[in-house]
Protein backbone atom coordinates (compact mmCIF):
# COMPACT_ATOMS: atom_id res chain seq x y z
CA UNK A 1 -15.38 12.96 -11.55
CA UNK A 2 -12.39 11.83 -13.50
CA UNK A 3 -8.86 10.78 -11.75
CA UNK A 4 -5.99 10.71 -13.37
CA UNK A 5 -3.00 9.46 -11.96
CA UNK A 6 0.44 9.43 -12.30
CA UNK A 7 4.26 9.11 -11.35
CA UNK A 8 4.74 4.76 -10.87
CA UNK A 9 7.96 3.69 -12.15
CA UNK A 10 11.21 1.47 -11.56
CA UNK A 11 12.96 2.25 -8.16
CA UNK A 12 15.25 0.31 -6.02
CA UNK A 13 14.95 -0.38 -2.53
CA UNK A 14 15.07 2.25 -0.42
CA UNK A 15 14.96 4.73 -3.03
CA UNK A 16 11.47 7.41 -2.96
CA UNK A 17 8.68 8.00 -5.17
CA UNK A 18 5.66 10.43 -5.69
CA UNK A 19 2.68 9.69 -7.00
CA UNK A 20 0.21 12.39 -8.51
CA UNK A 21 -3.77 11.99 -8.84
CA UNK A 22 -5.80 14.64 -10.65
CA UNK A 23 -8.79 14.93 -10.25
CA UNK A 24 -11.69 17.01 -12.42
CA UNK A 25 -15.26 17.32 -12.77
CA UNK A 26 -17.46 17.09 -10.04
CA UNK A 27 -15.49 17.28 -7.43
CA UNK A 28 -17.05 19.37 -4.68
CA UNK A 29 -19.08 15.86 -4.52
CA UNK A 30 -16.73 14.19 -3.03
CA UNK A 31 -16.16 13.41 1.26
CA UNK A 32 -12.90 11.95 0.61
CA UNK A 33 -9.90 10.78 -1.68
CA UNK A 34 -7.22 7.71 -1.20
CA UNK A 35 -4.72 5.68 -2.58
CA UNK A 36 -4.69 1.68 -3.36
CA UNK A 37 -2.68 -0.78 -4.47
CA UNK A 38 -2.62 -3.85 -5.73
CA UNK A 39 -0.19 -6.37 -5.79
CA UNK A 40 0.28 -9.50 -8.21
CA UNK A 41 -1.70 -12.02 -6.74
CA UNK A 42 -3.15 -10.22 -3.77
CA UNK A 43 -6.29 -8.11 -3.22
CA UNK A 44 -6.36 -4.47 -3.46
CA UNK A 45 -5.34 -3.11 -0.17
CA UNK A 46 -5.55 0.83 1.35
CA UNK A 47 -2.98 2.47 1.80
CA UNK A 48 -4.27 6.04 2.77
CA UNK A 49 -6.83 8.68 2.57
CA UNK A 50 -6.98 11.91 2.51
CA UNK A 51 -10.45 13.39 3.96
CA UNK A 52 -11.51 16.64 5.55
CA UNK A 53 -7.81 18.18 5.31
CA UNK A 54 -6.39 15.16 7.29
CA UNK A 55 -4.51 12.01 5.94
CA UNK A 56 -5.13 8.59 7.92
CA UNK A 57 -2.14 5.96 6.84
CA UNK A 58 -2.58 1.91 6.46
CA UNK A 59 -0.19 0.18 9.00
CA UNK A 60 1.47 -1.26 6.58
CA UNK A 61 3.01 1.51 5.15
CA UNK A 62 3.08 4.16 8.38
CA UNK A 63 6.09 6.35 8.67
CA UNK A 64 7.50 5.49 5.37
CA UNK A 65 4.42 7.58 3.16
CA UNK A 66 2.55 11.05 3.23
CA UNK A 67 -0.38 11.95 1.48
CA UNK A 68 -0.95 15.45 0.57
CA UNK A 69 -2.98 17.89 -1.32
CA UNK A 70 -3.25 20.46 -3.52
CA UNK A 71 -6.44 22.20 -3.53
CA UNK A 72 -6.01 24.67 -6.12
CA UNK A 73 -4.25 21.97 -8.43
CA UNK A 74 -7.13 19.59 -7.36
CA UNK A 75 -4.19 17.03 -7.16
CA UNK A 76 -3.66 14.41 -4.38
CA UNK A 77 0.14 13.30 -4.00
CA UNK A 78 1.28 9.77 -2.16
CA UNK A 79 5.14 10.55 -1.35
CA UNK A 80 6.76 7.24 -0.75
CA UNK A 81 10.02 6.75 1.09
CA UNK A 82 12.51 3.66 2.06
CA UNK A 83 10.57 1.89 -0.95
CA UNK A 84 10.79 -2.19 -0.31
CA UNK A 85 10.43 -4.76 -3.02
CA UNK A 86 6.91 -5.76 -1.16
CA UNK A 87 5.39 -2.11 -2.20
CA UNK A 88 5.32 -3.38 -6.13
CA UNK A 89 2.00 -3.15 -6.77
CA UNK A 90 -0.31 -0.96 -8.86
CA UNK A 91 -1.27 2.08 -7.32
CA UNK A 92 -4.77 3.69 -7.63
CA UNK A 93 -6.38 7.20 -6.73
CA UNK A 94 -9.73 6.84 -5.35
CA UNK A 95 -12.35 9.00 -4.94
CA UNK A 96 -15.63 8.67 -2.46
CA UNK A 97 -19.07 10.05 -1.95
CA UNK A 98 -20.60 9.48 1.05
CA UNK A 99 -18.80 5.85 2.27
CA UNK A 100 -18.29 4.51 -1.02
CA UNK A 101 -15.14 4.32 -3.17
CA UNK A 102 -17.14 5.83 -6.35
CA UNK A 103 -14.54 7.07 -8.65
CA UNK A 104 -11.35 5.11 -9.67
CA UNK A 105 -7.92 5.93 -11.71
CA UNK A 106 -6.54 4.30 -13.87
CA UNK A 107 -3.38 2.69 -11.77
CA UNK A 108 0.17 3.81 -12.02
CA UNK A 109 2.63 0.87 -12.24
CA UNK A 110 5.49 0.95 -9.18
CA UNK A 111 7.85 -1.52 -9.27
CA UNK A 112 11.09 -1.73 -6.59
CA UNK A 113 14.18 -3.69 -7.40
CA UNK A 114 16.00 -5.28 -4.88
């Protein structure tokens, strides 16, 4: 399975952003997709999942993201809304069989001004 995602950029605060993640290869494999991020300094947090045609949200960033799908695409989206400076991070597309987190993107860069 390969992910590819895309869509990070510069933003100010409370300005949106949506994030694409393609995925290819084997993926009728997989139980479940999410995003990540990781800010400077900190470890690499959830912030959502997409798995059996549901999305679950972190805490952190409930009612201000939705995660979506397109299944004939085979493209997960993170829409991202009322941006703060503390959502800078990279983001990642994740991909899991079974429990585990196998497959990993490549990280899209989001940065918010203030």
């Amino acid at each position: 399975v390969q992910l590819q995602a895309s869509g990070g950029g510069l933003v100010q605060a409370g300005g949106s952003l949506k994030l694409s993640c393609a995925s290819s290869g084997r993926t009728f494999t997989l139980t479940g997709m999410g995003w990540f991020r990781q800010a400077p300094g900190k470890e690499r947090e959830l912030v959502g999942t997409w798995s059996r045609g549901s999305p679950n949200y972190a805490d952190a960033v409930k009612g201000r993201i939705t995660i979506s799908r397109d299944k004939d695409k085979n493209t997960l989206y993170l829409q991202m809304n009322v941006l703060k400076p503390e959502d800078t991070a990279v983001y990642y597309c994740a991909a899991r069989q079974g429990t585990r987190w196998t497959y990993w993107g490549q990280g899209t860069q989001v940065t918010v001004s203030s």
